[in-house]
Structure formats: structure tokens, C-alpha cells
C-alpha atoms as a PDB file:
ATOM      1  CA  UNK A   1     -16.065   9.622  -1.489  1.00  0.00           C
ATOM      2  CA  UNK A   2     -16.998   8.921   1.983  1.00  0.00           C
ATOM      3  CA  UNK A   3     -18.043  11.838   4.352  1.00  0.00           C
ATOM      4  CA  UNK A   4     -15.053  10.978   6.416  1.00  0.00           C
ATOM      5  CA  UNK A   5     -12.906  10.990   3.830  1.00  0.00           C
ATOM      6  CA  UNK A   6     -14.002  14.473   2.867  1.00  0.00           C
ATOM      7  CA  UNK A   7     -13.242  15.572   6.202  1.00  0.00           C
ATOM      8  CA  UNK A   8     -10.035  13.983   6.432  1.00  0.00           C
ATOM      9  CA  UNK A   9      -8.771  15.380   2.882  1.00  0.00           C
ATOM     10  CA  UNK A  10     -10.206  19.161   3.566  1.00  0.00           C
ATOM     11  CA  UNK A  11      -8.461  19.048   6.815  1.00  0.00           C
ATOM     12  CA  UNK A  12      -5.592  17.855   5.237  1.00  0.00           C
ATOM     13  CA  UNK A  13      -5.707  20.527   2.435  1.00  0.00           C
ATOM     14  CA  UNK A  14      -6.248  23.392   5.263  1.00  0.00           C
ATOM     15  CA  UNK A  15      -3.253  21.793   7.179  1.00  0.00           C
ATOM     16  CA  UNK A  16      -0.817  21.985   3.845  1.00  0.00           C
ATOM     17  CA  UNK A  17      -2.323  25.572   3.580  1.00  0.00           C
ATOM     18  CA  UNK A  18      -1.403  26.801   6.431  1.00  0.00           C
ATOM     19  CA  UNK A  19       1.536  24.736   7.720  1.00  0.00           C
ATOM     20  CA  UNK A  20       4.318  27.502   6.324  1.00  0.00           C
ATOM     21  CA  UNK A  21       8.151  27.620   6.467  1.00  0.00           C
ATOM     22  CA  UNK A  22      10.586  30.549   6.098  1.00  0.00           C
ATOM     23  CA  UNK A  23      10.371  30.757   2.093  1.00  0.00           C
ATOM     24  CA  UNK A  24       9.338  33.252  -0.669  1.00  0.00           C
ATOM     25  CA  UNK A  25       7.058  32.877  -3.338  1.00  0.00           C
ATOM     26  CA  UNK A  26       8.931  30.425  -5.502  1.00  0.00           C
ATOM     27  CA  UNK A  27      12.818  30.132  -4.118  1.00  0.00           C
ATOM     28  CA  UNK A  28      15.001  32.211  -1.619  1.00  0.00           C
ATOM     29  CA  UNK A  29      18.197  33.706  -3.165  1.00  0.00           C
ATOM     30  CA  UNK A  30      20.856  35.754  -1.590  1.00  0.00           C
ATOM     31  CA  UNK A  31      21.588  38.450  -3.388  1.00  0.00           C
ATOM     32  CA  UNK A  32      25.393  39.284  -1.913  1.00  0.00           C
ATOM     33  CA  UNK A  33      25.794  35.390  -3.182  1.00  0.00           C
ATOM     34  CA  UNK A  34      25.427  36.298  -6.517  1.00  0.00           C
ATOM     35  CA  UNK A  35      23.708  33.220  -7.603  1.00  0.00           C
ATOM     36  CA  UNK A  36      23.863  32.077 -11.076  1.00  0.00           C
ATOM     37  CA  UNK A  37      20.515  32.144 -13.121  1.00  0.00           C
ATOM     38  CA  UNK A  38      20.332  28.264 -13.351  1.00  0.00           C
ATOM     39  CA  UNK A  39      20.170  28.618  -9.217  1.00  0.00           C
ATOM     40  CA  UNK A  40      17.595  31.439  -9.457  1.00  0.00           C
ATOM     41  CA  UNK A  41      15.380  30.105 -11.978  1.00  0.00           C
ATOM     42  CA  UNK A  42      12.003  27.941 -10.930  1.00  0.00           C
ATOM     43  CA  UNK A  43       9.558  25.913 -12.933  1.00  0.00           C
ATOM     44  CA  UNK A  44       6.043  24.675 -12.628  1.00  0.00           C
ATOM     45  CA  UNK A  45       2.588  25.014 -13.714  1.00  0.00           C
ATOM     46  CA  UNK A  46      -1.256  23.906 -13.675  1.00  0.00           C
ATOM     47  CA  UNK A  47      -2.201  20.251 -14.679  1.00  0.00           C
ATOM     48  CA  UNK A  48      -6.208  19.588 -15.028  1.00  0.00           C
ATOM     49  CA  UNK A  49      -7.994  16.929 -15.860  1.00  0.00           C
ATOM     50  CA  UNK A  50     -11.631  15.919 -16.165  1.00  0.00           C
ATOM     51  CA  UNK A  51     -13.119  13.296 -17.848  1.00  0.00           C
ATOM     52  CA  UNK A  52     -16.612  12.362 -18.555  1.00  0.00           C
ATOM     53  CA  UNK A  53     -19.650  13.861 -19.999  1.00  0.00           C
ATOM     54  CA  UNK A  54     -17.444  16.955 -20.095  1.00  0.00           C
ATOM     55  CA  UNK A  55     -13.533  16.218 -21.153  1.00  0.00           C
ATOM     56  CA  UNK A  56     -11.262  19.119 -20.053  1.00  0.00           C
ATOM     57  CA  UNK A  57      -7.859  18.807 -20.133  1.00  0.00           C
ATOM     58  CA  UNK A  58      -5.047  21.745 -19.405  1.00  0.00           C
ATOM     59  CA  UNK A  59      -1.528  21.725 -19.661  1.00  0.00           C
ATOM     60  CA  UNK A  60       0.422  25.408 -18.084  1.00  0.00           C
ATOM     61  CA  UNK A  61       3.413  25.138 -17.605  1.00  0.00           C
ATOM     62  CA  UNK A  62       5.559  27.862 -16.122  1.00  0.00           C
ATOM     63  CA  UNK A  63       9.539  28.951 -15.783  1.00  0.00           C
ATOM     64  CA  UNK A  64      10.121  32.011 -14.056  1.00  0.00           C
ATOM     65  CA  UNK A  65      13.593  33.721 -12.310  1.00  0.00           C
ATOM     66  CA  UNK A  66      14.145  35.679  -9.088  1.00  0.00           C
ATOM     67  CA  UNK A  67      15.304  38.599 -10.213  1.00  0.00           C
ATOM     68  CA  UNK A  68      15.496  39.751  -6.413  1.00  0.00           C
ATOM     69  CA  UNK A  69      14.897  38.269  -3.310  1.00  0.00           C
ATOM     70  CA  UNK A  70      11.296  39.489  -3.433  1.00  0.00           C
ATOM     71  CA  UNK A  71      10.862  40.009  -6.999  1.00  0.00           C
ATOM     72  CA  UNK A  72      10.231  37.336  -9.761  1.00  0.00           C
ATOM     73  CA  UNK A  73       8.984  37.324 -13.437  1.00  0.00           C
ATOM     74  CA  UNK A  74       8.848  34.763 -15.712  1.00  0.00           C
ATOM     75  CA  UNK A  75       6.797  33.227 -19.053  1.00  0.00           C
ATOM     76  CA  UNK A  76       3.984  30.579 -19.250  1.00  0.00           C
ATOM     77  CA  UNK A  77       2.017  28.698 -22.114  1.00  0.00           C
ATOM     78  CA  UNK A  78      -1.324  27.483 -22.026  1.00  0.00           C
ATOM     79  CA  UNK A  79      -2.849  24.229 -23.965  1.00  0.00           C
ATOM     80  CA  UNK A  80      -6.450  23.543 -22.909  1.00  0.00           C
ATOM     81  CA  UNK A  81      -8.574  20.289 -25.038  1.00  0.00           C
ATOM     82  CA  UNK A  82     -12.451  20.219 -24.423  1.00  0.00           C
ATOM     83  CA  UNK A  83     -15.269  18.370 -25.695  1.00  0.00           C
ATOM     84  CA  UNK A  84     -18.877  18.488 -24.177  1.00  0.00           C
ATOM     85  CA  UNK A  85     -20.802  15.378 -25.318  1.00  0.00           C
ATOM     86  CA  UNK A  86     -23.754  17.133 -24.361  1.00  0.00           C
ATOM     87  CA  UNK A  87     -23.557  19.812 -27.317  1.00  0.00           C
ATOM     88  CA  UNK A  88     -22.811  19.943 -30.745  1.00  0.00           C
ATOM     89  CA  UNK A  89     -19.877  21.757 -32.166  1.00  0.00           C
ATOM     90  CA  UNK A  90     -18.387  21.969 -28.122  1.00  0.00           C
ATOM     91  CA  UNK A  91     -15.149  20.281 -28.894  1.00  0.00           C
ATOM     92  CA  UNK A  92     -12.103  22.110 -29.447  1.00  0.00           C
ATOM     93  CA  UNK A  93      -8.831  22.991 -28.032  1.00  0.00           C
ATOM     94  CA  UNK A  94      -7.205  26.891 -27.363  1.00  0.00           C
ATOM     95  CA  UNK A  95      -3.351  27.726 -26.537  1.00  0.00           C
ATOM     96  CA  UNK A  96      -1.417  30.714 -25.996  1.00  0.00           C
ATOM     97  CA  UNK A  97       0.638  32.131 -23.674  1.00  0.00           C
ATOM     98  CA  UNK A  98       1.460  34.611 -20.708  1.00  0.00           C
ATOM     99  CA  UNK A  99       4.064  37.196 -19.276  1.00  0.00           C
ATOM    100  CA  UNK A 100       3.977  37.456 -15.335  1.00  0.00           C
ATOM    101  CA  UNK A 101       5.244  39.126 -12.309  1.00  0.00           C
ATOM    102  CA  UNK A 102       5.345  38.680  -8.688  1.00  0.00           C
ATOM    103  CA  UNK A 103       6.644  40.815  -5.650  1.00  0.00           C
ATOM    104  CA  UNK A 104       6.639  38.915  -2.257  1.00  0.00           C
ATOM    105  CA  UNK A 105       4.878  41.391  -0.010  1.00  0.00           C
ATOM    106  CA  UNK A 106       5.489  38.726   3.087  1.00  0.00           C
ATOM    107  CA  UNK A 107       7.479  35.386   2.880  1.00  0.00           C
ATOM    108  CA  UNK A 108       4.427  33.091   1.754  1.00  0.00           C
ATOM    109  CA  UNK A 109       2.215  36.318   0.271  1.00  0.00           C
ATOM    110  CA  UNK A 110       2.269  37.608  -3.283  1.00  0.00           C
ATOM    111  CA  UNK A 111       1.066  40.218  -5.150  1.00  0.00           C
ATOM    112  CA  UNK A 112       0.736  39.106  -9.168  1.00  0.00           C
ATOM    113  CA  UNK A 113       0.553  40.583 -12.376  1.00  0.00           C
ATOM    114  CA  UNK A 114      -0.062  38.721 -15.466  1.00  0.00           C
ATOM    115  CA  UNK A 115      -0.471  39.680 -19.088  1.00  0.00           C
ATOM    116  CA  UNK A 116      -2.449  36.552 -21.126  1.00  0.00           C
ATOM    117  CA  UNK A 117      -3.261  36.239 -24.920  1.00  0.00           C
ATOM    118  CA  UNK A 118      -5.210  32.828 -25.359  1.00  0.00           C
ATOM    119  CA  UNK A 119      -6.185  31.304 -29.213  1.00  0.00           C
ATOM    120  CA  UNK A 120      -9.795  29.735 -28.750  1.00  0.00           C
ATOM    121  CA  UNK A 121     -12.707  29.110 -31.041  1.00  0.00           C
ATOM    122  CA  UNK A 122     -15.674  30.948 -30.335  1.00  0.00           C
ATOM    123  CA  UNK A 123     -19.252  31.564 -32.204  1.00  0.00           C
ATOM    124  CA  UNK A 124     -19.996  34.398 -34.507  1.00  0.00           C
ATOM    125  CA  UNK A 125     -23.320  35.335 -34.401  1.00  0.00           C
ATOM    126  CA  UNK A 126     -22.915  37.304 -37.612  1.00  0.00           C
ATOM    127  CA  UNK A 127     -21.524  34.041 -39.399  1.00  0.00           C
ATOM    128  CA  UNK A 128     -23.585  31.844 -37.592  1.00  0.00           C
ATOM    129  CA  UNK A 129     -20.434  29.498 -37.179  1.00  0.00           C
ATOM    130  CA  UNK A 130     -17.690  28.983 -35.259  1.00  0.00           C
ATOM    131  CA  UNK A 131     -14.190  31.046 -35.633  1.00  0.00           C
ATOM    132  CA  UNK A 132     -10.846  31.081 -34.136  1.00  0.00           C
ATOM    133  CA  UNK A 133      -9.526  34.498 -32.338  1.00  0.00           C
ATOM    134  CA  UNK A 134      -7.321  35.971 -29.888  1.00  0.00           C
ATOM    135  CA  UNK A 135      -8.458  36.906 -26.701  1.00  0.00           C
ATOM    136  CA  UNK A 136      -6.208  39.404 -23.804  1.00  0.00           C
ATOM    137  CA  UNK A 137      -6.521  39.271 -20.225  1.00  0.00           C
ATOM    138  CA  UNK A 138      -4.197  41.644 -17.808  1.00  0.00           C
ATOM    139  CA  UNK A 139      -4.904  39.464 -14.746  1.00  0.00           C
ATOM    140  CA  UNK A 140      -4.202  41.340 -11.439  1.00  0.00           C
ATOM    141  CA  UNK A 141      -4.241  40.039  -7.702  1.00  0.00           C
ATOM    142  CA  UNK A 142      -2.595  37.688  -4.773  1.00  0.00           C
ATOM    143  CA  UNK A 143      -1.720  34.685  -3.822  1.00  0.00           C
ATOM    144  CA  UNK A 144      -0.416  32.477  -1.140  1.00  0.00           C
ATOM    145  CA  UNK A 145       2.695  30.151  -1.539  1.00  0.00           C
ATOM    146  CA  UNK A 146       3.014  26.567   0.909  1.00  0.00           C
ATOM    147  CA  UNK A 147       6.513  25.401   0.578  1.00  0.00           C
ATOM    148  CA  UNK A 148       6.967  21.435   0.331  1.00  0.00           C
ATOM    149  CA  UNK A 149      10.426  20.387   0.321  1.00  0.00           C
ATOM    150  CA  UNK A 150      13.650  22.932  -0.140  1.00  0.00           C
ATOM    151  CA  UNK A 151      12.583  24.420  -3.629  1.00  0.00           C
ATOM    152  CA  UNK A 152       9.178  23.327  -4.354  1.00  0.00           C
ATOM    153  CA  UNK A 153       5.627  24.434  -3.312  1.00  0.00           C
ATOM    154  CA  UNK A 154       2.381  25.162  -4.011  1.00  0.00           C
ATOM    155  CA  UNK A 155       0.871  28.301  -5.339  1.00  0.00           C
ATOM    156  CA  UNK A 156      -2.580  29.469  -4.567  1.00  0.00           C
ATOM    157  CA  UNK A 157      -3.419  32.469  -6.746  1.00  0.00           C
ATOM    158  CA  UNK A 158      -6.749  34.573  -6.514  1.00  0.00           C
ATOM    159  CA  UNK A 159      -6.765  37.416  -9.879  1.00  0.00           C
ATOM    160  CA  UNK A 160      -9.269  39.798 -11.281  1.00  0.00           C
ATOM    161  CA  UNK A 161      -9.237  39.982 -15.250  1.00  0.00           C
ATOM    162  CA  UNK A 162      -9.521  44.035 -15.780  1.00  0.00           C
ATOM    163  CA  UNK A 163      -9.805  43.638 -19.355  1.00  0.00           C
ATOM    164  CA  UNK A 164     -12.794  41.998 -19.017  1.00  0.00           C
ATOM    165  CA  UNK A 165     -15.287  42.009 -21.409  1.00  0.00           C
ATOM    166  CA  UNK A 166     -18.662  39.565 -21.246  1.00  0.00           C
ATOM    167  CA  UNK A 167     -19.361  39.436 -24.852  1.00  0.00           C
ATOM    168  CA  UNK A 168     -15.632  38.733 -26.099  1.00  0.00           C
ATOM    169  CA  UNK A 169     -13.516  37.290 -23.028  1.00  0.00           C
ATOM    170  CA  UNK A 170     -12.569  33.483 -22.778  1.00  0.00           C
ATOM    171  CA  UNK A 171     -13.102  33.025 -18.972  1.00  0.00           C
ATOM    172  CA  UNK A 172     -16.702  33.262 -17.852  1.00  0.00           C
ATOM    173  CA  UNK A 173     -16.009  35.743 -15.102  1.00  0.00           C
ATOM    174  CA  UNK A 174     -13.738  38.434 -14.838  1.00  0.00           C
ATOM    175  CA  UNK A 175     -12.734  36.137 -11.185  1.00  0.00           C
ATOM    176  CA  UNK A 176      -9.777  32.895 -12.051  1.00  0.00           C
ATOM    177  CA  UNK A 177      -8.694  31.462  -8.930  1.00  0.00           C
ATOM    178  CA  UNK A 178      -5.646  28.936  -9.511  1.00  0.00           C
ATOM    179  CA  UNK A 179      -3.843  26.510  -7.972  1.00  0.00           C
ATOM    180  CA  UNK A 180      -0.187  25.398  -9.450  1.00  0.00           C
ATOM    181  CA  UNK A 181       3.289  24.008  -8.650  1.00  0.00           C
ATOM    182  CA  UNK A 182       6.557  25.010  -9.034  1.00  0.00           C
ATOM    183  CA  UNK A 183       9.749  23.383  -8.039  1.00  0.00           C
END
């Protein structure tokens, strides 16, 4: 990619970051309404792909309610596919799933809470092989929410993993920054 075209798609990026609307975190409800839960309930999720030398692909999706105008929760599963031509036995694939929360502190400003059990193979030192186990994460932070459109946007989510643990944790750093969708 060109050096101008970097430019052009950070400043666009920084542009869709910033450029905010009167919204909350995933949908605005009206709680003297009484809206049904069809009309307070949002979906969404992470899509990655990479492909290459390293293959990596992830597939999150999300559905989540408003349970008041500032107050959300919802459920979230997790497929992830890997394969790293560059090492034996580095192919694989983990899944699980999540419980989350999110209070709207400011229209476009979260605070989230997540609780995450993930299935992945890992190596036993003990075995000297590989073996499948279940790994928690209780992921706290923030994020930032750019509306597109009535209902949909884009999340930008910055959490700290306090059950971290080096030796026995799926992510690499206690640190997972994400960016999703919901609509």
C-alpha cells in the first residue's frame, strides 16, 4: 500500500473514530416506551482473517440486550483456526464462549466486564505433547462506540485480563484490545 494511501485510510479511520452522534453503546431505548426485547436486543461480533505463512482465522459473534438505557449484557462465542507453516504441531483451532456487561458512562464511552472460558490446545511439558484445556479470563476495561447508521456501529474495546497467568493463559499478554460490530 502506497504511503498516500496509508495516510488517506488512517485519516479516514481517525475521522470514523471520532465523527460521533447522539447514541449509546449499542442502541438507545426509552424506557417509559417499554420496548419489546426484539427492539432492545443487538447483535455483532469480531471477524479476522489472515492468511499466509501464518493462517488465523476468528469468528465472535455477539447478541446482547439493553436492559436499561445505559446498561447492557449479553453472550458471545468464540471459534479461532490457526496454522503456522513455520512450526510443527502449530495448527489447531480453540472455541468457547463469554458472558459480558456494559454500562454507558457517556453516550459513545463504556465501561466492560467480561467473563471468558476458551478450549485451546496447548503443550505439556510433563507429557512432552500437546493437550486440550480450558482456559478463564475475567476481562475488565473501556471502550469507545462510533455509530454508523440508526442501529449499527463500531466498538473499540481496550481490557485488562486480571486472571492472568503467563504460564497457563491463552492470550500472550494480560492487554486484548478489540475492535467489533454490532448492528
Amino acid at each position: 500500500m502506497s504511503l498516500s494511501k496509508s495516510k488517506f485510510l488512517a485519516i479516514f479511520l481517525l475521522g470514523l473514530f471520532f465523527a460521533t452522534t447522539q447514541s449509546f453503546a449499542q442502541r438507545e431505548i426509552d424506557p417509559e416506551a417499554k420496548p419489546p426485547l426484539k427492539d432492545r436486543m443487538y447483535f455483532g461480533g469480531n471477524l479476522g482473517l489472515q492468511f499466509g505463512t501464518v493462517t488465523f482465522v476468528d469468528v465472535s459473534p455477539l447478541v446482547g440486550v439493553m436492559i436499561t438505557p445505559r446498561l447492557s449484557g449479553g453472550v458471545g462465542a468464540t471459534f479461532q483456526y490457526y496454522d503456522d507453516s513455520r512450526f510443527q504441531g502449530s495448527e489447531g483451532s480453540s472455541y468457547g464462549g463469554r458472558l459480558f456487561g456494559r454500562f454507558n458512562v457517556l453516550p459513545n464511552i463504556f465501561l466492560h466486564s467480561e467473563y471468558e472460558s476458551i478450549n485451546w490446545e496447548t503443550y505439556d511439558f510433563n507429557v512432552e505433547d500437546f493437550r486440550r484445556t480450558w482456559t478463564n479470563a475475567l476481562f475488565l476495561g473501556a471502550g469507545y462506540f462510533a455509530p454508523f447508521g440508526s442501529r449499527g456501529g463500531a466498538n473499540f474495546t481496550f481490557l485488562y485480563n486480571v486472571l492472568y497467568d503467563r504460564e497457563n493463559s491463552y492470550y500472550a499478554e494480560p492487554y486484548v484490545i478489540r475492535v467489533g460490530f454490532v448492528l
